[in-house]
C-alpha atoms as a PDB file:
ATOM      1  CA  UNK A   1      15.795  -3.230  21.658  1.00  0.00           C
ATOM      2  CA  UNK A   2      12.122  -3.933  21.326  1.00  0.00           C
ATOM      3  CA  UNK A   3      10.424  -6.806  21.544  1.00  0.00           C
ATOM      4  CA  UNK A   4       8.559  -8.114  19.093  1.00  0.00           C
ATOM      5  CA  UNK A   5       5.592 -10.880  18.954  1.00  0.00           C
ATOM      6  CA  UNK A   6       6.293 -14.380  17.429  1.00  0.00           C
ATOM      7  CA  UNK A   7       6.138 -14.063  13.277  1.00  0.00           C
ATOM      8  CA  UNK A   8       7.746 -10.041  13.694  1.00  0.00           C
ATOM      9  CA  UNK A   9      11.358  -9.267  11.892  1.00  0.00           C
ATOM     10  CA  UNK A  10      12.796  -5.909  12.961  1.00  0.00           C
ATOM     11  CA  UNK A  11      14.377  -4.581   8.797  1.00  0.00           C
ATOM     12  CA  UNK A  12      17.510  -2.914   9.904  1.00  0.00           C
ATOM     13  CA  UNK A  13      17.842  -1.409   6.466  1.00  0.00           C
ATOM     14  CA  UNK A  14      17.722   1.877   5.264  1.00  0.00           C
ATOM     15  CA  UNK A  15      15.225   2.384   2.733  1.00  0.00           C
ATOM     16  CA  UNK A  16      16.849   2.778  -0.662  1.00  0.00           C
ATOM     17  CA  UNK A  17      16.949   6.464  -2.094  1.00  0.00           C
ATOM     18  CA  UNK A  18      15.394   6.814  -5.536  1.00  0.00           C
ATOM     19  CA  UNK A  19      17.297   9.192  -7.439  1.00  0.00           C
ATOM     20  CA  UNK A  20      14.498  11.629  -9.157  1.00  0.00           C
ATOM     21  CA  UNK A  21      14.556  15.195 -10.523  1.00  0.00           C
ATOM     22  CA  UNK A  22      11.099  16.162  -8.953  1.00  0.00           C
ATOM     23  CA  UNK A  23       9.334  14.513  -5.314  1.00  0.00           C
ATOM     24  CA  UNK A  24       7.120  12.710  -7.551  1.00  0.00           C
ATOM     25  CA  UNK A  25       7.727   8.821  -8.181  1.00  0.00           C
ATOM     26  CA  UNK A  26       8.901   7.482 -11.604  1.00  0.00           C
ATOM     27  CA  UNK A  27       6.590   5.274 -13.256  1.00  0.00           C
ATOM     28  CA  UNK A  28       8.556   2.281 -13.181  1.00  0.00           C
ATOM     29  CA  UNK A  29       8.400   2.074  -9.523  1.00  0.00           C
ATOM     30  CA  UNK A  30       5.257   0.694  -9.396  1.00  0.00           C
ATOM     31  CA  UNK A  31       6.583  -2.518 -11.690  1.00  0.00           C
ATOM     32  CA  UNK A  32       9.392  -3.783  -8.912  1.00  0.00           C
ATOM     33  CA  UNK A  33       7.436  -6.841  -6.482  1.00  0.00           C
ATOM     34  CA  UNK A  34       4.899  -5.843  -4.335  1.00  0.00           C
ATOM     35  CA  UNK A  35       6.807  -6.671  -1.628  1.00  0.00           C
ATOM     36  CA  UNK A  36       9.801  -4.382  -2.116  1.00  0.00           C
ATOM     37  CA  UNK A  37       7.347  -1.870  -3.027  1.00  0.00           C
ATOM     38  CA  UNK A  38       5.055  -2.331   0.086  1.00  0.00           C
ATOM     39  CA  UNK A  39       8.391  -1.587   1.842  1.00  0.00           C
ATOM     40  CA  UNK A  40       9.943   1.477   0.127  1.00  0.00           C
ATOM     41  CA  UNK A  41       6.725   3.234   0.661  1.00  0.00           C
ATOM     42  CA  UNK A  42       7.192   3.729   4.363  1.00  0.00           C
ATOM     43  CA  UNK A  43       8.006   7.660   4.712  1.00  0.00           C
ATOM     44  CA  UNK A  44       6.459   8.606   1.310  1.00  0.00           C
ATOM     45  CA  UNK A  45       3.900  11.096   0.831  1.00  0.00           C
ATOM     46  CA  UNK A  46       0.085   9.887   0.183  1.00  0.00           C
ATOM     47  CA  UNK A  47      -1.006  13.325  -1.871  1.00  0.00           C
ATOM     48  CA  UNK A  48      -4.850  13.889  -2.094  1.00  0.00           C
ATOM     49  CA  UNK A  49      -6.139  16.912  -4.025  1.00  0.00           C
ATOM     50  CA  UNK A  50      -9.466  18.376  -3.056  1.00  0.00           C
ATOM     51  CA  UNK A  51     -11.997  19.256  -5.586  1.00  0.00           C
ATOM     52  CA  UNK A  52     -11.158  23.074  -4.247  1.00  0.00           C
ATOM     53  CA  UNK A  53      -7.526  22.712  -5.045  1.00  0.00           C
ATOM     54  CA  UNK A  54      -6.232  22.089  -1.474  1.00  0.00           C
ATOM     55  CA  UNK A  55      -3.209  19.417  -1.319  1.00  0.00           C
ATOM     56  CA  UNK A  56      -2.957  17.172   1.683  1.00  0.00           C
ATOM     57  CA  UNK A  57       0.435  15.269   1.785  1.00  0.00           C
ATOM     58  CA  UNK A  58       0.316  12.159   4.820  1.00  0.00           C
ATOM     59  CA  UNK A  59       3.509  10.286   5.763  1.00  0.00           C
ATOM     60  CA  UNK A  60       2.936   6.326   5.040  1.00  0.00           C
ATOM     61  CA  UNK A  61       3.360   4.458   7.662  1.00  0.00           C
ATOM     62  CA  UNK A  62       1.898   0.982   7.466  1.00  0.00           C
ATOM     63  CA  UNK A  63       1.030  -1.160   4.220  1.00  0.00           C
ATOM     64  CA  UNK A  64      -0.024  -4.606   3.595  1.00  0.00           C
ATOM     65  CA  UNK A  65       1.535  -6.671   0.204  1.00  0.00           C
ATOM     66  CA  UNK A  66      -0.828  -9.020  -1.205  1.00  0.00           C
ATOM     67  CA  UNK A  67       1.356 -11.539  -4.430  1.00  0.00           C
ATOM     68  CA  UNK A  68      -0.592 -12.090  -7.203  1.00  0.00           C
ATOM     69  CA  UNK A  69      -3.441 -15.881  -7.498  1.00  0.00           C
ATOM     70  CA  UNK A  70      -1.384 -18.000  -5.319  1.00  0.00           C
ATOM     71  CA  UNK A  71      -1.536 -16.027  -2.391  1.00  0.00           C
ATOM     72  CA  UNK A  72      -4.669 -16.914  -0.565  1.00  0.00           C
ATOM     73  CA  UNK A  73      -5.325 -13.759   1.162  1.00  0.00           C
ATOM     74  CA  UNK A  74      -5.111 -11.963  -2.152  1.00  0.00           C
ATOM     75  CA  UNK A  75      -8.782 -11.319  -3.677  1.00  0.00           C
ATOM     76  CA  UNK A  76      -6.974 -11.903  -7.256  1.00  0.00           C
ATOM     77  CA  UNK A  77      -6.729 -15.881  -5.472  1.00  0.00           C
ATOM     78  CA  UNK A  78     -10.036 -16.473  -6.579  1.00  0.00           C
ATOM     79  CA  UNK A  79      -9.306 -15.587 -10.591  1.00  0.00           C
ATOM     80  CA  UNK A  80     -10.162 -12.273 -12.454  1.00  0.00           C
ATOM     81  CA  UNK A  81     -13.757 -10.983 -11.490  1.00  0.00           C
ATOM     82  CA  UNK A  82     -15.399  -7.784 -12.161  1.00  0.00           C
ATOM     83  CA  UNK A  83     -14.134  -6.413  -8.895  1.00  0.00           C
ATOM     84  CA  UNK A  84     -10.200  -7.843  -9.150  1.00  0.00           C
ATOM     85  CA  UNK A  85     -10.134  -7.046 -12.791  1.00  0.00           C
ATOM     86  CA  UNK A  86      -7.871  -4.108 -12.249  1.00  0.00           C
ATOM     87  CA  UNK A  87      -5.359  -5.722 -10.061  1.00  0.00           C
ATOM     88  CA  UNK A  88      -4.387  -7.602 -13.500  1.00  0.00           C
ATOM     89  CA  UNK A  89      -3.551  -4.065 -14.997  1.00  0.00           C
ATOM     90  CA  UNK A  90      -0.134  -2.686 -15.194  1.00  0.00           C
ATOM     91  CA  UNK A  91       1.414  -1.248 -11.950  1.00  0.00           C
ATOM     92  CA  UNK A  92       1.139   2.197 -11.307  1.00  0.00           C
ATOM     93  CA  UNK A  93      -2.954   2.131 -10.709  1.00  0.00           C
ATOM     94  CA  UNK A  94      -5.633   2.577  -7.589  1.00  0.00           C
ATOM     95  CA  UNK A  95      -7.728  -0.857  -6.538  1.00  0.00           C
ATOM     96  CA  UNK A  96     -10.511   0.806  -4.234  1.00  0.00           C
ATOM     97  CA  UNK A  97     -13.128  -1.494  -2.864  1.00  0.00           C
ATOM     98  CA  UNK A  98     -15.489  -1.689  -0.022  1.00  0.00           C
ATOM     99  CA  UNK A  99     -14.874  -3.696   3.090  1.00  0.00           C
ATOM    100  CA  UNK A 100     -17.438  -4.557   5.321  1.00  0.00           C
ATOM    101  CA  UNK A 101     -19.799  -2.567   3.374  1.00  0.00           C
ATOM    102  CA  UNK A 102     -18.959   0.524   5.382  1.00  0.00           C
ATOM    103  CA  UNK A 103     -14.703   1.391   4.359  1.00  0.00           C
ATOM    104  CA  UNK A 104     -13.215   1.421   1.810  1.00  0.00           C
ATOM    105  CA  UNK A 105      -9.888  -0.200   1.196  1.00  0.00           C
ATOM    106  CA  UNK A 106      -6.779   1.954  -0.651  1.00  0.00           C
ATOM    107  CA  UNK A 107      -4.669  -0.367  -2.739  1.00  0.00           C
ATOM    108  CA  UNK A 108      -2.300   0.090  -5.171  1.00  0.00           C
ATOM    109  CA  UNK A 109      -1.400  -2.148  -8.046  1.00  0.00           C
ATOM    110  CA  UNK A 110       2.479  -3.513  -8.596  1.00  0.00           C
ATOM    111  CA  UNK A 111       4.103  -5.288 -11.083  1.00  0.00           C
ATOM    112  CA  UNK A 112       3.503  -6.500 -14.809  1.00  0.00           C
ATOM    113  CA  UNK A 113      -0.023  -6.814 -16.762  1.00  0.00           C
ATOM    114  CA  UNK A 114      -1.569  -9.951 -15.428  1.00  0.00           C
ATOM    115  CA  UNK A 115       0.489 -10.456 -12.593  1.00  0.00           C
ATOM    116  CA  UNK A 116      -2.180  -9.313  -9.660  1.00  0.00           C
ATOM    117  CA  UNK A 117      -0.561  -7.607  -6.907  1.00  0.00           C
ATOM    118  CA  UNK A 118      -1.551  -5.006  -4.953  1.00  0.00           C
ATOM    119  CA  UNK A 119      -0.425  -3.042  -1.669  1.00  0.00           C
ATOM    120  CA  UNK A 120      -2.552  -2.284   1.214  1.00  0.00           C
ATOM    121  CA  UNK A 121      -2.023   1.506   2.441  1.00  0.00           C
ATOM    122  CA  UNK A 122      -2.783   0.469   6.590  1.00  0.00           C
ATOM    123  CA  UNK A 123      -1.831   3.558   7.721  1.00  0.00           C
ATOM    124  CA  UNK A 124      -0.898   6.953   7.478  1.00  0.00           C
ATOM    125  CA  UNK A 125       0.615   9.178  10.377  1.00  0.00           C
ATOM    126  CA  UNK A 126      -2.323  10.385  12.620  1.00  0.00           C
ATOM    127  CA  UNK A 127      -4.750   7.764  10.804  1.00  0.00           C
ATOM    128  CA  UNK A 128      -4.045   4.325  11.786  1.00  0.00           C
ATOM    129  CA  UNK A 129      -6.373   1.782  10.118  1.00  0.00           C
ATOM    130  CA  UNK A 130      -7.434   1.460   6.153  1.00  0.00           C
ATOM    131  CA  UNK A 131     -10.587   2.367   7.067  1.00  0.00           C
ATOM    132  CA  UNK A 132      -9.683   5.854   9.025  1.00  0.00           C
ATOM    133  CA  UNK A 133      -7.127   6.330   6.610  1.00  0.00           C
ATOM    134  CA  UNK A 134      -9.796   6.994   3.056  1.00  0.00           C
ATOM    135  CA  UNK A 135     -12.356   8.393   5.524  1.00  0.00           C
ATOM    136  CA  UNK A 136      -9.677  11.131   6.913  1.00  0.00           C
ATOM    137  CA  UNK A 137      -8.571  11.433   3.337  1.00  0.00           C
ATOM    138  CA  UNK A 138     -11.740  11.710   1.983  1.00  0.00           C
ATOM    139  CA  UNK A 139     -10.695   8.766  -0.611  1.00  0.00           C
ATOM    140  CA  UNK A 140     -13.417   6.732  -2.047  1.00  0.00           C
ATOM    141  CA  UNK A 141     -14.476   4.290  -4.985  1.00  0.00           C
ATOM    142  CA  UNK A 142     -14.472   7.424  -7.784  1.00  0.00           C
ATOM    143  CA  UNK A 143     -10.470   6.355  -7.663  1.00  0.00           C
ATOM    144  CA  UNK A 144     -10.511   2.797  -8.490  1.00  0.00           C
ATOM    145  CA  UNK A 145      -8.554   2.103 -11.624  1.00  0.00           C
ATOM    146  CA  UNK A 146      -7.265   5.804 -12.085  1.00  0.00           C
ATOM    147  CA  UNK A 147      -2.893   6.016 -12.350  1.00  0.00           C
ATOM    148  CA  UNK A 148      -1.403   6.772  -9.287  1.00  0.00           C
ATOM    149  CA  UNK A 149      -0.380  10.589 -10.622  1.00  0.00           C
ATOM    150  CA  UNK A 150      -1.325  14.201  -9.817  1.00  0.00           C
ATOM    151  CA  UNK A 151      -4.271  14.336 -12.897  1.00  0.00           C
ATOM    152  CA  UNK A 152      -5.715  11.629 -10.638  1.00  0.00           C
ATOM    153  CA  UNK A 153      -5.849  14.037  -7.927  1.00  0.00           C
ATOM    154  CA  UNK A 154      -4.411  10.643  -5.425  1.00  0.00           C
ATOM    155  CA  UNK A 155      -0.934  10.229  -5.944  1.00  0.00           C
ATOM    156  CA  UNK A 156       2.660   9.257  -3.834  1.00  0.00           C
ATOM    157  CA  UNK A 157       5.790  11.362  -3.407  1.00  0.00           C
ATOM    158  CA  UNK A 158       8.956  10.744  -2.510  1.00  0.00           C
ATOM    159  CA  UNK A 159      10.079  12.197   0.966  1.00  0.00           C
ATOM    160  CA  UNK A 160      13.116  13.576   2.496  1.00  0.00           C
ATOM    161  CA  UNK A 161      11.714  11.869   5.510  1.00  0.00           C
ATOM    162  CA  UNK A 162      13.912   7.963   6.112  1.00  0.00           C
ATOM    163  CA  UNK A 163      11.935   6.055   8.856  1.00  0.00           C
ATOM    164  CA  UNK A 164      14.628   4.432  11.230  1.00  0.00           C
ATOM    165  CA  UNK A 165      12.982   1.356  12.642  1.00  0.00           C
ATOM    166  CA  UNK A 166      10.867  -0.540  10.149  1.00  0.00           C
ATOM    167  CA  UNK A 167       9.142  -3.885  11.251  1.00  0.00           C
ATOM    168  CA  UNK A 168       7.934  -6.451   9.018  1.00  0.00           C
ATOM    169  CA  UNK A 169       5.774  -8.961  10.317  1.00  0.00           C
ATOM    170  CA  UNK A 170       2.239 -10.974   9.561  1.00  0.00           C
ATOM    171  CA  UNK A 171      -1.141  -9.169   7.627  1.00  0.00           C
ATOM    172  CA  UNK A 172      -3.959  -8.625  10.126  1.00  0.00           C
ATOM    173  CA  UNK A 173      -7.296  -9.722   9.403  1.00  0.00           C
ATOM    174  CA  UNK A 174      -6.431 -12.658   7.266  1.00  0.00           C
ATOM    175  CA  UNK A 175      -6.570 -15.810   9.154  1.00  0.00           C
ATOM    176  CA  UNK A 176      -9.343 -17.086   6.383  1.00  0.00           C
ATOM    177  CA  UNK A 177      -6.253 -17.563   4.468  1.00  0.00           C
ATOM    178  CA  UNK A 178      -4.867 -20.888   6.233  1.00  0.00           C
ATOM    179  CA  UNK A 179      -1.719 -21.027   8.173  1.00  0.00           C
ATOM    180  CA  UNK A 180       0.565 -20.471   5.636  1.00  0.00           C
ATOM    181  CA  UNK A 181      -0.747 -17.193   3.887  1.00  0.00           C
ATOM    182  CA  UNK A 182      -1.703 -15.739   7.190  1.00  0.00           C
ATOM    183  CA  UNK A 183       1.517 -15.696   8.407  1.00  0.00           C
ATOM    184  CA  UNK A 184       3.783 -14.411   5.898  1.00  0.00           C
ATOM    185  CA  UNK A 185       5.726 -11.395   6.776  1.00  0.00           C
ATOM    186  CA  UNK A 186       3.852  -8.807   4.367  1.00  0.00           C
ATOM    187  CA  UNK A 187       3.122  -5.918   6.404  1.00  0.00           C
ATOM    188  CA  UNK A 188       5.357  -3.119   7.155  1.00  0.00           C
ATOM    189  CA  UNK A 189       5.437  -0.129   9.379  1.00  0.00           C
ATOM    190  CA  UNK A 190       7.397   1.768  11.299  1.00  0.00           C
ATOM    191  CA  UNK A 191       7.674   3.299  14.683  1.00  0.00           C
ATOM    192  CA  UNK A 192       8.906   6.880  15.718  1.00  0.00           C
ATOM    193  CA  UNK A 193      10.532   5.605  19.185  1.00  0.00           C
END
């Protein structure tokens, strides 16, 4: 068994299945909680097309759930601004913004209209880190506020791949949040040993 730091929960569950006619996700599955959504994405397929055509399918390994105004590590916390306004939309749409001034952050929205909540994409396999992930990717602000679907050209599949051991533990980077909102056990990803 491995061990895990203080604040870590191994998920011994499988991911559920979704039962679809095509790899691509049904629209709906961006309206369940953020947090069950943060989770089933582990082992999907991140799809980015290139302006010459070329498809480039990464295995999600890592995300981050941020839950809606009261959730102080959420930038919706703060009320609707210019930049949040599209984490109020419908689920099923890309929140891109700049961190740092130097990488940009891959988010997607979950959940009803006005409801902002949003998933972190941490990590893909052989990119670990939001910021390596859009800069390996190629992934950038033009995608902020476009559907999560193929005439986006940035877009999630479902995967015959089932990651075995999925962790859940605390976000990283959000201690500015207090103890309470720091700690909560919104990020997932899993491990290959």
């Amino acid at each position: 068994m491995v061990q895990l730091p203080s604040g870590w929960i191994l998920i011994t569950e499988n991911i559920k299945t979704l039962k679809m006619n095509s790899t691509l996700l049904a629209e709906g599955f961006f309206d369940h909680d953020v947090l069950q959504v943060a989770r089933e994405l582990l082992g999907m397929s991140l799809c980015v097309k290139s302006t010459n055509g070329q498809i480039t399918r990464s295995t999600i390994c890592e995300t981050e759930a941020y839950d809606g105004q009261n959730d102080l590590a959420c930038h919706a916390s703060k009320g609707k601004t210019k930049r949040t306004s599209v984490m109020f939309e419908k689920g099923g749409v890309w929140y891109i913004y700049l961190c740092y001034g130097m990488h940009w952050m891959l988010n997607l929205v979950t959940g009803p209209e006005d409801y902002p909540a949003a998933v972190l994409l941490r990590g893909v396999v052989g990119l670990s880190g939001p910021g390596r992930l859009t800069k390996g990717l190629r992934i950038n602000k033009s995608f902020n506020g476009l559907p999560v679907s193929e005439a986006s050209s940035l877009w999630i599949e479902k995967s015959l791949f089932t990651p075995k051991n999925i962790y859940q533990g605390p976000r990283i980077g959000v201690n500015y949040a207090g103890p309470v909102w720091s700690t909560k056990p919104y990020r997932f990803w899993f491990s290959s040993e």
